[in-house]
Protein backbone atom coordinates (compact mmCIF):
# COMPACT_ATOMS: atom_id res chain seq x y z
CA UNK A 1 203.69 40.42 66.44
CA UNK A 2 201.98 39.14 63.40
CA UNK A 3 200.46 36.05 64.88
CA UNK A 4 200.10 37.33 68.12
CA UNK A 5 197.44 39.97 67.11
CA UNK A 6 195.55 37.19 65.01
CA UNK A 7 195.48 35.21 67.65
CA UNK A 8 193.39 38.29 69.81
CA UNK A 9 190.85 38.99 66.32
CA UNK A 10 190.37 34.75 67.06
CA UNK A 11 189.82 34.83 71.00
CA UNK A 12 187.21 38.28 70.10
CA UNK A 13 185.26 36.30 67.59
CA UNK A 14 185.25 33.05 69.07
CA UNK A 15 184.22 34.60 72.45
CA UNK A 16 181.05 37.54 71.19
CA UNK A 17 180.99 36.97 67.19
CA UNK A 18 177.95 35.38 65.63
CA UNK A 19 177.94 31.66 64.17
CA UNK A 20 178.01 33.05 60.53
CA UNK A 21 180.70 35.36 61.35
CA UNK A 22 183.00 32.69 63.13
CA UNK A 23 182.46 30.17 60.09
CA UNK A 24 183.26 33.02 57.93
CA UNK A 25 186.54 34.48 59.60
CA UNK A 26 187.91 31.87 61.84
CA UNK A 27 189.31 29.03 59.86
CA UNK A 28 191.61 31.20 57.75
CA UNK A 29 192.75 32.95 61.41
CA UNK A 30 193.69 30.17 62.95
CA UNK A 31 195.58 29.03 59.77
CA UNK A 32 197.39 31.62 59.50
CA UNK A 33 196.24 32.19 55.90
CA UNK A 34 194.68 35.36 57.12
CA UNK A 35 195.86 37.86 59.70
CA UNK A 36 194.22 40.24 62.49
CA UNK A 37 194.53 43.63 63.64
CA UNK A 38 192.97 46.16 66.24
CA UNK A 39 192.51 48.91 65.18
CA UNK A 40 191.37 51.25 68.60
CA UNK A 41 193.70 54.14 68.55
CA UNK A 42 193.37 57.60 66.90
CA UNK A 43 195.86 60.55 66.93
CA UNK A 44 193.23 63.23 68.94
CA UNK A 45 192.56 60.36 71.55
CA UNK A 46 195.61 58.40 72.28
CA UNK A 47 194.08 56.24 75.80
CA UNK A 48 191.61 57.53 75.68
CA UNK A 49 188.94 55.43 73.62
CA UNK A 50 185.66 57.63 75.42
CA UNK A 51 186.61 60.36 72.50
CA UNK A 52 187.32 58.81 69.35
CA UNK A 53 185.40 59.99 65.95
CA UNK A 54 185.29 56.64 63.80
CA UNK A 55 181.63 56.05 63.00
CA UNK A 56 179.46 53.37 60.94
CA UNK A 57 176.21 54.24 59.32
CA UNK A 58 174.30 51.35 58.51
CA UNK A 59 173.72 50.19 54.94
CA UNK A 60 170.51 48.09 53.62
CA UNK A 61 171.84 45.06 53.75
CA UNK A 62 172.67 45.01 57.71
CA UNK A 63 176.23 45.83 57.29
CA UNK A 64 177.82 49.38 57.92
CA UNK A 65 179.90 51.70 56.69
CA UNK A 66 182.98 52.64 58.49
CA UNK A 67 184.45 56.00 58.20
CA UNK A 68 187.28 57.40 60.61
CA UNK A 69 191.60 57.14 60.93
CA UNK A 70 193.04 54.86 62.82
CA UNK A 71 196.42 55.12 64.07
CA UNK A 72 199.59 52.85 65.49
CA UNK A 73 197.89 49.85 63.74
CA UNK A 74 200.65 46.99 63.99
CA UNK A 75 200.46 44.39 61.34
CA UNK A 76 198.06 47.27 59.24
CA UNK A 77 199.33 46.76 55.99
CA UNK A 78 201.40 43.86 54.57
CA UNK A 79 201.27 41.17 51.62
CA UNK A 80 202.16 38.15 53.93
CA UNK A 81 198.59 36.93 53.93
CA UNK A 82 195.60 36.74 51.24
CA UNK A 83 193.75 39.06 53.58
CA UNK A 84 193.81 41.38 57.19
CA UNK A 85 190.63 40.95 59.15
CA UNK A 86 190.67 44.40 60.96
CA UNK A 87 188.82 44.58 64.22
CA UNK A 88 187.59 48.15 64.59
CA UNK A 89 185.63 50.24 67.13
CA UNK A 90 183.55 52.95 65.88
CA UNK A 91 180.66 54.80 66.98
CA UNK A 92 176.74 54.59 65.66
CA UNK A 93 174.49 57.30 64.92
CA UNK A 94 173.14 58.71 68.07
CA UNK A 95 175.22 56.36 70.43
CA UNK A 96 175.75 57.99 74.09
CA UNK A 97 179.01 59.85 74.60
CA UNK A 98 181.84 58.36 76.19
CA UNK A 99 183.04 54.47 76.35
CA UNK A 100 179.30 53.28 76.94
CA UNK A 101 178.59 54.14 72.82
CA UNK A 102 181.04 52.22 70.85
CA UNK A 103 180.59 49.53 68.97
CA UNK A 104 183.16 46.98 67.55
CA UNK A 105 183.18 45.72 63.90
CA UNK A 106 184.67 43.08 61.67
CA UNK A 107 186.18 45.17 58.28
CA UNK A 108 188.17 42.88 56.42
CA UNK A 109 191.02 44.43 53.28
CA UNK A 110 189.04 42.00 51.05
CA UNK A 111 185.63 41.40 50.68
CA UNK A 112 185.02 38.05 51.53
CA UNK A 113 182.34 36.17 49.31
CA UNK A 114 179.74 33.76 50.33
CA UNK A 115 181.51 30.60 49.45
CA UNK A 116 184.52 31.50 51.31
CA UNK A 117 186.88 32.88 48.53
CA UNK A 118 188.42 36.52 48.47
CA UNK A 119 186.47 39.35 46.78
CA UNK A 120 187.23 42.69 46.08
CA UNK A 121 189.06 44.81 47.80
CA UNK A 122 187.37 46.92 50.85
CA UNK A 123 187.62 50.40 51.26
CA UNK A 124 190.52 50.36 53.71
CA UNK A 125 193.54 52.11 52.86
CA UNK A 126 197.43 52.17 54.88
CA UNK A 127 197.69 56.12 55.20
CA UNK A 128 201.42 55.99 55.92
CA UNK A 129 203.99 53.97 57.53
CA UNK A 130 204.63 55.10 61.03
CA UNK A 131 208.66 54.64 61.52
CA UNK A 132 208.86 54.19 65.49
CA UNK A 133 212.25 53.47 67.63
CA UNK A 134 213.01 50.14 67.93
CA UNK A 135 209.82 48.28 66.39
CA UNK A 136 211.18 47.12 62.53
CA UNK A 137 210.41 43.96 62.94
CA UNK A 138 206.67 44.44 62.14
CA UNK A 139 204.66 47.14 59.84
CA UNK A 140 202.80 49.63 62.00
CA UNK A 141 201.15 52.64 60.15
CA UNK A 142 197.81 54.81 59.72
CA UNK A 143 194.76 52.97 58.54
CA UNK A 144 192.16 55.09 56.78
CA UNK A 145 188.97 53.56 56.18
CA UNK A 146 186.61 55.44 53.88
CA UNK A 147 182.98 54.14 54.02
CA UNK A 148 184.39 50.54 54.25
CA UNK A 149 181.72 47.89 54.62
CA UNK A 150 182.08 46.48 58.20
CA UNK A 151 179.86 43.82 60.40
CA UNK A 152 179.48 44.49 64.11
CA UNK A 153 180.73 42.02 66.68
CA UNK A 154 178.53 41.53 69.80
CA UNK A 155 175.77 44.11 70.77
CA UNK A 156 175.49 47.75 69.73
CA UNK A 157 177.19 50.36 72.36
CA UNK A 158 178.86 47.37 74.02
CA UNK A 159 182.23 47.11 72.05
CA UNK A 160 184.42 48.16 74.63
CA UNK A 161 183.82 45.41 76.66
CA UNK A 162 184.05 43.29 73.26
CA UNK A 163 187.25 44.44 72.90
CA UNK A 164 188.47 43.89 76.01
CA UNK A 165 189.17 40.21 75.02
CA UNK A 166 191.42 41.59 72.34
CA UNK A 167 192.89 43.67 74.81
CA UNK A 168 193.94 41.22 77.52
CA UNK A 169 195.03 38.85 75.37
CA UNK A 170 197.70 41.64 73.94
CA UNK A 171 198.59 42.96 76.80
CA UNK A 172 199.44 39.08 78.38
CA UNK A 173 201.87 38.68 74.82
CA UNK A 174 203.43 42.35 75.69
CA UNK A 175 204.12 40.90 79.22
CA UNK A 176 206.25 37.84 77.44
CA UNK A 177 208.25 41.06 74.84
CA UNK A 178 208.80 42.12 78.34
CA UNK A 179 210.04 38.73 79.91
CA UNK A 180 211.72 38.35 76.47
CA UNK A 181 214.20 41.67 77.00
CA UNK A 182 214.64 40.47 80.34
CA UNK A 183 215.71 36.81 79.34
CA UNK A 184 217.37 38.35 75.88
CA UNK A 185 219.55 40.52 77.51
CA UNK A 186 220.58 38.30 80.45
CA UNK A 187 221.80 35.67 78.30
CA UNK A 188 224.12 38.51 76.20
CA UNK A 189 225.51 39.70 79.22
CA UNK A 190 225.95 36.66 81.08
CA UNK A 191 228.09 35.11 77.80
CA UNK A 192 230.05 38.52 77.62
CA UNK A 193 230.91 38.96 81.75
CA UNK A 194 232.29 35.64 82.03
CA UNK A 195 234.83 36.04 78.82
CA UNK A 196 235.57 39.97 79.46
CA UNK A 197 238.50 40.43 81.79
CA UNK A 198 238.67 43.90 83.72
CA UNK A 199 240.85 44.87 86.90
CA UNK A 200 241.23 42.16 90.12
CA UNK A 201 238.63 40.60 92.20
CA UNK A 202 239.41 43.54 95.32
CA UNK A 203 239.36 40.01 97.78
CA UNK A 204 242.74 39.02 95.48
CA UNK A 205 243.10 37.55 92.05
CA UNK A 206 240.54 35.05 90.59
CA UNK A 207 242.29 34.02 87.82
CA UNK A 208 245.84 34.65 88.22
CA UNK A 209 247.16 33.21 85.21
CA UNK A 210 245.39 36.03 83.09
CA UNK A 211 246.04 39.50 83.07
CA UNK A 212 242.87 40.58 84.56
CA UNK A 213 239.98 38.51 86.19
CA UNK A 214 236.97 38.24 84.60
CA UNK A 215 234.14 40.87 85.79
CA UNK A 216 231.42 38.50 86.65
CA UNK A 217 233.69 38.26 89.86
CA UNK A 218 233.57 41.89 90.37
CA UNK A 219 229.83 42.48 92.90
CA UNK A 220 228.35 45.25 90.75
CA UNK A 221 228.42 42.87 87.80
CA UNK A 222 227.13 40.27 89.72
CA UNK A 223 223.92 42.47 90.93
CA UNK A 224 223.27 43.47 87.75
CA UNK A 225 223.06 39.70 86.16
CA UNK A 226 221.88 38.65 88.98
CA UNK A 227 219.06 41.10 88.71
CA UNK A 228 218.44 40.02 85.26
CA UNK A 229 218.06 36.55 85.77
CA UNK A 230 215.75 36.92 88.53
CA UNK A 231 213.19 39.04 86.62
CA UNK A 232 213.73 36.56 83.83
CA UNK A 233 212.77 33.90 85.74
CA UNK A 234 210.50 35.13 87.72
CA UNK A 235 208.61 36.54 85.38
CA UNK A 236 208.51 33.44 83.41
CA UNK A 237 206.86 31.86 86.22
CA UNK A 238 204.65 34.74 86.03
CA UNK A 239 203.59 34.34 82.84
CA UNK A 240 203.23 30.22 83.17
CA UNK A 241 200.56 31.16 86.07
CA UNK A 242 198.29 33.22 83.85
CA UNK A 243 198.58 30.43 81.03
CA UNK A 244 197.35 28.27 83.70
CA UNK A 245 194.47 30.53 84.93
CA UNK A 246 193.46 31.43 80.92
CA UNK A 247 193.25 27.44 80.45
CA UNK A 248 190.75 27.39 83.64
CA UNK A 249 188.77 30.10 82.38
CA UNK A 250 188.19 28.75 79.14
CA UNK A 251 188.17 25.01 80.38
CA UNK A 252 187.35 24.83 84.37
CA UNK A 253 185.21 22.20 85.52
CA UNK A 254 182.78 24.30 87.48
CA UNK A 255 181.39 27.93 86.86
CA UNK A 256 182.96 29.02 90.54
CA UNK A 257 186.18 27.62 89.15
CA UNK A 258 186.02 29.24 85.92
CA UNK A 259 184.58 32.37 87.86
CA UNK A 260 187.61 32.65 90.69
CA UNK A 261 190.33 32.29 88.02
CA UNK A 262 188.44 34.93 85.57
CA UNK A 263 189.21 36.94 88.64
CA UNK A 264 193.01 36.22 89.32
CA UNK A 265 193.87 36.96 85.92
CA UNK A 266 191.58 40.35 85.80
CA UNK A 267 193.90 41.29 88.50
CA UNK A 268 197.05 39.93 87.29
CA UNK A 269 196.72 41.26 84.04
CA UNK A 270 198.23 44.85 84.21
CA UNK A 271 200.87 43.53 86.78
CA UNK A 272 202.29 41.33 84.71
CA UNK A 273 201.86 43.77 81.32
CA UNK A 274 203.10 46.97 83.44
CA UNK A 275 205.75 44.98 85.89
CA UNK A 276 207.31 42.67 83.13
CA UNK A 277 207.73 45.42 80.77
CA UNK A 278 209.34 47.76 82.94
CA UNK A 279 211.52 45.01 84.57
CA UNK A 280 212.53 44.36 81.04
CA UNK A 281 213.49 47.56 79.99
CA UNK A 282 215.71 47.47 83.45
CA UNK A 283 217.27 44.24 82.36
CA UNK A 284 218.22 45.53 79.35
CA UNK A 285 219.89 48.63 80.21
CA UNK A 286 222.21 46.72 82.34
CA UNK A 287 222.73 44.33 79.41
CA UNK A 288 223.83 47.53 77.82
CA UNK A 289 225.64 48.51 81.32
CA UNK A 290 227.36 45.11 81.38
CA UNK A 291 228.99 45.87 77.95
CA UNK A 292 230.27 48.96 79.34
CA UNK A 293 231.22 50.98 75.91
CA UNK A 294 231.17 48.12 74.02
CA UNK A 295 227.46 47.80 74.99
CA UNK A 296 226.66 50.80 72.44
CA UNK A 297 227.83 49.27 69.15
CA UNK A 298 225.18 47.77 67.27
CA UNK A 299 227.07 44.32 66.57
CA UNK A 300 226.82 43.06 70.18
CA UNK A 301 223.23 43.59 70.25
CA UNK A 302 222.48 44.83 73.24
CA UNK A 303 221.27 48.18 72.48
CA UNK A 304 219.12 46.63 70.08
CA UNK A 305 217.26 45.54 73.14
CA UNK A 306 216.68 48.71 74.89
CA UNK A 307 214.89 50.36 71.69
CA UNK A 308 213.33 47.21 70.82
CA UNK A 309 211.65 46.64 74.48
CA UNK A 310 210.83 50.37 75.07
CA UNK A 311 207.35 50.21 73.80
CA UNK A 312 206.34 47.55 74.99
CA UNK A 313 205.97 50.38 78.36
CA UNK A 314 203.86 52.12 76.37
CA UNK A 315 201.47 49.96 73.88
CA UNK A 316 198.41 47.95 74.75
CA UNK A 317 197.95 50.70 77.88
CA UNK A 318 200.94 52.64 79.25
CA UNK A 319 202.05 51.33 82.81
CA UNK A 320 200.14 54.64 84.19
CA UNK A 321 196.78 53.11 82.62
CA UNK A 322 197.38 49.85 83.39
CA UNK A 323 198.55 50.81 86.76
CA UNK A 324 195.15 52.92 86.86
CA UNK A 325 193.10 49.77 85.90
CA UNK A 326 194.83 47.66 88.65
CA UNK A 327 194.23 50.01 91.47
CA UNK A 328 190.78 51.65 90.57
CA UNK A 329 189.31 48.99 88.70
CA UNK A 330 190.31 45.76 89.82
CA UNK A 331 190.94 46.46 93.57
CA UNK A 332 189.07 49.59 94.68
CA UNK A 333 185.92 49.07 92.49
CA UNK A 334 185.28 45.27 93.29
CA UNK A 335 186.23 46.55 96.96
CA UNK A 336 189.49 45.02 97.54
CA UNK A 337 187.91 41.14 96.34
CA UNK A 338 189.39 40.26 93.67
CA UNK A 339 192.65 41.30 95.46
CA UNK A 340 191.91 39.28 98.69
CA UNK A 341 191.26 36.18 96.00
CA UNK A 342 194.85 36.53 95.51
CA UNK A 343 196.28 37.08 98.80
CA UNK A 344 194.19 34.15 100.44
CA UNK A 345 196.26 32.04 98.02
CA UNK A 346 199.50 33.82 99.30
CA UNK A 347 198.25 33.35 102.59
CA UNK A 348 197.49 29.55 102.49
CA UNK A 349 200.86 29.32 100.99
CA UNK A 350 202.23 31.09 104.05
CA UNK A 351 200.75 28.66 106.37
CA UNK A 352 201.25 25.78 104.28
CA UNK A 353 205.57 26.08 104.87
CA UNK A 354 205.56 28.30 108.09
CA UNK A 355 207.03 25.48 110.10
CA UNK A 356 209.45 24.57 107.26
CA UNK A 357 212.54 25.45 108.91
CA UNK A 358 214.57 25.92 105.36
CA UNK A 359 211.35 28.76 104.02
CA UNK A 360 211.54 30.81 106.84
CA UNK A 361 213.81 33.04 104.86
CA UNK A 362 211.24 33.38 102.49
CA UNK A 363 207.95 32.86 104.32
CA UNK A 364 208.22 35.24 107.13
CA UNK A 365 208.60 38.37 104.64
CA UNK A 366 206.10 37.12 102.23
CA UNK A 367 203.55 36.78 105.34
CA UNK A 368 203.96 40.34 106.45
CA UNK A 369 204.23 41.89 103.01
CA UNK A 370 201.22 40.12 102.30
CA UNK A 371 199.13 41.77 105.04
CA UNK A 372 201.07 45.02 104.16
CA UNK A 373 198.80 44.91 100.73
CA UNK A 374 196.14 44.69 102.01
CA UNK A 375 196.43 47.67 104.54
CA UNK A 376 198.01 49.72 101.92
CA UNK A 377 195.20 49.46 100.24
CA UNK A 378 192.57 50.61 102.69
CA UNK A 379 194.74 53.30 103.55
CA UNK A 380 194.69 54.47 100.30
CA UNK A 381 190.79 53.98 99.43
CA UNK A 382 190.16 56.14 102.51
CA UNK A 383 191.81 59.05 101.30
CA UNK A 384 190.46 58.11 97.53
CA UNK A 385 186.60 58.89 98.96
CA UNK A 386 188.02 62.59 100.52
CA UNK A 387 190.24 63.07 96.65
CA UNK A 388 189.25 60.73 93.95
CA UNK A 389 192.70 62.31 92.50
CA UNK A 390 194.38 60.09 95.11
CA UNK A 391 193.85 56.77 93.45
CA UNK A 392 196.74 58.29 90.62
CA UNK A 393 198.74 59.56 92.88
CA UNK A 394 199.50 55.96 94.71
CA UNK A 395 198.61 54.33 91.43
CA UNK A 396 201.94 53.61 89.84
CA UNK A 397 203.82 52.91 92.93
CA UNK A 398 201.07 50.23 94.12
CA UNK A 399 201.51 48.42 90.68
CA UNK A 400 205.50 48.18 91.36
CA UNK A 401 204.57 47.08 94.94
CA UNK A 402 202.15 44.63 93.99
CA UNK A 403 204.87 43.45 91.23
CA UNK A 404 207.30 42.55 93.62
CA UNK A 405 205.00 40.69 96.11
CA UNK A 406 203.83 38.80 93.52
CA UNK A 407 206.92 37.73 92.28
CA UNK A 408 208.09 37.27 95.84
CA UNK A 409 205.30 34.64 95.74
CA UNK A 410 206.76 32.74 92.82
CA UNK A 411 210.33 33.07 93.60
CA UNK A 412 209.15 31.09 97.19
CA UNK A 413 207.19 28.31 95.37
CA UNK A 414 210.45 27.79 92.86
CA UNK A 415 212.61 27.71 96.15
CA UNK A 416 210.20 24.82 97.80
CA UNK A 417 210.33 23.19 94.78
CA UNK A 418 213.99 23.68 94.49
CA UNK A 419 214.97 22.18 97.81
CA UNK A 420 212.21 19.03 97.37
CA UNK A 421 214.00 17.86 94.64
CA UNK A 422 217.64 18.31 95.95
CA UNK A 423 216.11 16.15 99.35
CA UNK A 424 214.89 13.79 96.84
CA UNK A 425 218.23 13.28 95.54
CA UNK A 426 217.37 14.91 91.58
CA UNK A 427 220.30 14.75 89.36
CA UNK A 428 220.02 18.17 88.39
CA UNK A 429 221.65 19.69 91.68
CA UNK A 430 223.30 22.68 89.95
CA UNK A 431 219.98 23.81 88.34
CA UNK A 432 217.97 23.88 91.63
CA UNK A 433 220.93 24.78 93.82
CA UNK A 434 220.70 28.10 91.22
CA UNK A 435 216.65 28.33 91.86
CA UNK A 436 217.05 28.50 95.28
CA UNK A 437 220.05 31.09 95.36
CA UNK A 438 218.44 32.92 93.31
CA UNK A 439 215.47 33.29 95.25
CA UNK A 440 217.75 34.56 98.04
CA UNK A 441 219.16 37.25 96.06
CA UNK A 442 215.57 38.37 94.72
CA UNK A 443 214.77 38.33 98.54
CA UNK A 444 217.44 39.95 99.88
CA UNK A 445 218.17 42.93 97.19
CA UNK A 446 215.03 43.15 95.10
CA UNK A 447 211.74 42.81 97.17
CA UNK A 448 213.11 45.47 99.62
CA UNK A 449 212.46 48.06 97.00
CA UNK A 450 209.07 47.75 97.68
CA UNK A 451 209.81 50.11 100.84
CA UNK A 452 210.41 53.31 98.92
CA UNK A 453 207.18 52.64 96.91
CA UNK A 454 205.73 52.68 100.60
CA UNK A 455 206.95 55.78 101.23
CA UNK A 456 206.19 56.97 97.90
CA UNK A 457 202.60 56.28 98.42
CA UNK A 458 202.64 57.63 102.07
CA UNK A 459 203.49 61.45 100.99
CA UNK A 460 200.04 61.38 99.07
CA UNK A 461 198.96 63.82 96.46
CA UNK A 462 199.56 67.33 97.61
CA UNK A 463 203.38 67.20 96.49
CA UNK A 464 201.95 66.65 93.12
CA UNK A 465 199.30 69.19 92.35
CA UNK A 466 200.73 72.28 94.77
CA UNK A 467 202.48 73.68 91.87
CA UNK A 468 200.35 75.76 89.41
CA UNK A 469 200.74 74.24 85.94
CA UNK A 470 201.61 77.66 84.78
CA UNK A 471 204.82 77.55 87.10
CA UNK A 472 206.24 74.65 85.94
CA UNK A 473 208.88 76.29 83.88
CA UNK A 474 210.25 78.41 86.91
């Protein structure tokens, strides 16, 4: 957590702050001798960032003052570095209402002086320790600031999309807490299912010389590791791809390069936060559900991971935002391109293995689910220009959709991978021999979900807003 949001203050300075500011702040960042924080939220606003109250007048000397309450600030307060560079939106005297008037500024605890050494210390104050389920591990708390001298990043009334860097960049390490409960979890219950014994095998004894047989033989133990592992997995793979496409962005060769794979992870973004973090709350309930009772005492551990992975659903944009910023953003407002960018590459895939006799099993339901996304989503921007309401009606249902086709895509790259190297003879038979089973199952008893969330879509947005709100409790 700690280094993780210093590594977003780094990417938002090195990417909009000035020359002075980056020779100022950066060094002791990407030391470590400093941290970072973001400091967006506030208790009236929650999401929504359009309505928050922190302002910054400007003082003489071209700084500003920075006066508001900031809440859910991880890393906010602590003594594990000389100082906390706090990156803060706020408004300006005058600035337009909504998103389009914020402004983003540098305040750091300590004064910093001109030769680099710590000053005195800034106006910034921890309000209180916020004591949230699951999240120990790092000190989150309210963050007052009280005419606290400031520097703004980037141009006035544009901080929003200033702090979007900071943004994707913690939303991509809350997709790996997610990946983490799913791999976490896995590996507890994977250890615990092949030492517990519980009732026979119902096909006849596995391991008649014990009393019982193990329950990883048992199918309903099976589906639930089996579940794990593939989320695990795939989601690794997952997160490997938007490493890749972050490393093109900041290092292709060519601006169209840099340009297409700015756009791939735009759109893969809030998948991979939203799908990886819900997926890993799933894993770790059935680590839990693997332990049976035993799964509720705190020594095993495994409960540990269902409070511990829980927020990472909610923070850095809930799955409903992010699931809102996939569908209405990304897809519907760039008018389905930056999807089709993404589904070309599915598609070449497609054609790439559809005479591969041992991908059929994967290649023929990755082709048609591939076209599927793209006619689900005309279907649903032509009802979103009768009821703009429609876009979050389908919203959260298209992420999970788009979650599992994307993964579907990954799971069939590991499989052609997989079965190169055993027809190449690797030494590691076992370990692709798994890949490619695996695959199977994610095929066979995962993707198909993707059919209620069809369906789910389908019945629109009537059943949700028939019922007065005053009715509710009836």
């Amino acid at each position: 957590m700690y280094p993780g949001l210093s590594h977003g203050a780094v990417r938002t300075l090195e990417h909009h702050g000035s020359d002075e500011q980056k020779d100022t702040y950066l060094p002791n960042l990407v030391s470590g001798v400093w941290t970072g924080t973001m400091c967006l939220t506030e208790s009236h606003a929650g999401s929504d960032l359009g309505i928050i109250r922190s302002k910054a007048e400007p003082n003489a000397d071209g700084s500003y003052a920075i006066s508001g309450e900031k809440i859910f600030i991880s890393a906010g307060e602590h003594d594990m570095a000389e100082n906390i560079i706090h990156i803060v939106l706020a408004r300006l005297p005058g600035a337009p209402k909504g998103t389009k008037g914020i402004s983003l500024f540098i305040v750091p605890k300590f004064h910093v002086n001109a030769d680099g050494t710590i000053g005195e210390r800034n106006a910034v104050r921890c309000g209180s320790i916020e004591h949230k389920m699951g999240i120990h591990g790092n000190a989150t708390c309210v963050i007052n600031f009280d005419q606290a001298k400031g520097y703004l990043i980037g141009p006035e009334n544009r901080g929003l999309n200033c702090m979007f860097t900071f943004m994707n960049t913690a939303r991509i390490g809350t997709a790996v807490q997610g990946l983490a409960a799913s791999e976490s979890s896995f590996q507890g219950a994977l250890t615990y299912a092949k030492e517990r014994l519980a009732m026979r095998s119902l096909s006849g004894p596995k391991a008649p010389e014990k009393d019982a047989d193990p329950i990883i033989v048992h199918p309903a133990v099976r589906n639930m590791l089996l579940t794990q592992k593939a989320f695990a997995e795939g989601g690794r793979a997952l997160v490997y791809l938007l490493a890749q496409y972050a490393d093109i962005v900041e290092k292709g060769e060519t601006e169209e390069e840099r340009k297409f794979a700015d756009n791939i992870l735009s759109l893969l973004t809030p998948i991979a936060k939203a799908f990886l973090t819900e997926t890993g709350s799933e894993s770790a309930k059935h680590g839990v559900q693997v332990f049976g009772g035993h799964g509720f005492i705190s020594e095993h551990g495994m409960e540990q991971i269902v409070r511990d992975t829980r927020i990472a659903c909610l923070y850095e944009g809930t799955t409903e935002i992010q699931a809102l910023d996939l569908l209405g953003r990304k897809v519907l407002q760039t008018q389905g391109a930056m999807l089709k960018d993404f589904t070309k590459m599915v598609h070449k895939f497609v054609e790439a293995n559809k005479d591969n006799a041992a991908m059929k099993e994967f290649v023929e339901p990755l082709a048609a689910l591939n076209k599927e996304w793209g006619d689900l989503t005309m279907q649903i921007g032509m009802r979103a220009m009768q009821n703009p309401d429609e876009v979050g009606a389908a919203a959260v249902d298209y992420l999970y959709f788009s979650g599992y086709i994307t993964l579907a895509y990954l799971w069939a790259r590991m499989a052609l991978v997989a079965q190169e190297k055993l027809a190449e003879g690797t030494s590691e038979v076992d370990f692709y021999n798994a890949k490619v089973t695996t695959a199977r199952f994610y095929f066979k008893k995962i993707l198909p979900r993707v059919r209620s969330h069809v369906d789910v879509i389908a019945g629109g947005l009537d059943p949700l807003m028939s019922l007065d709100a005053e009715h509710f409790a009836f």
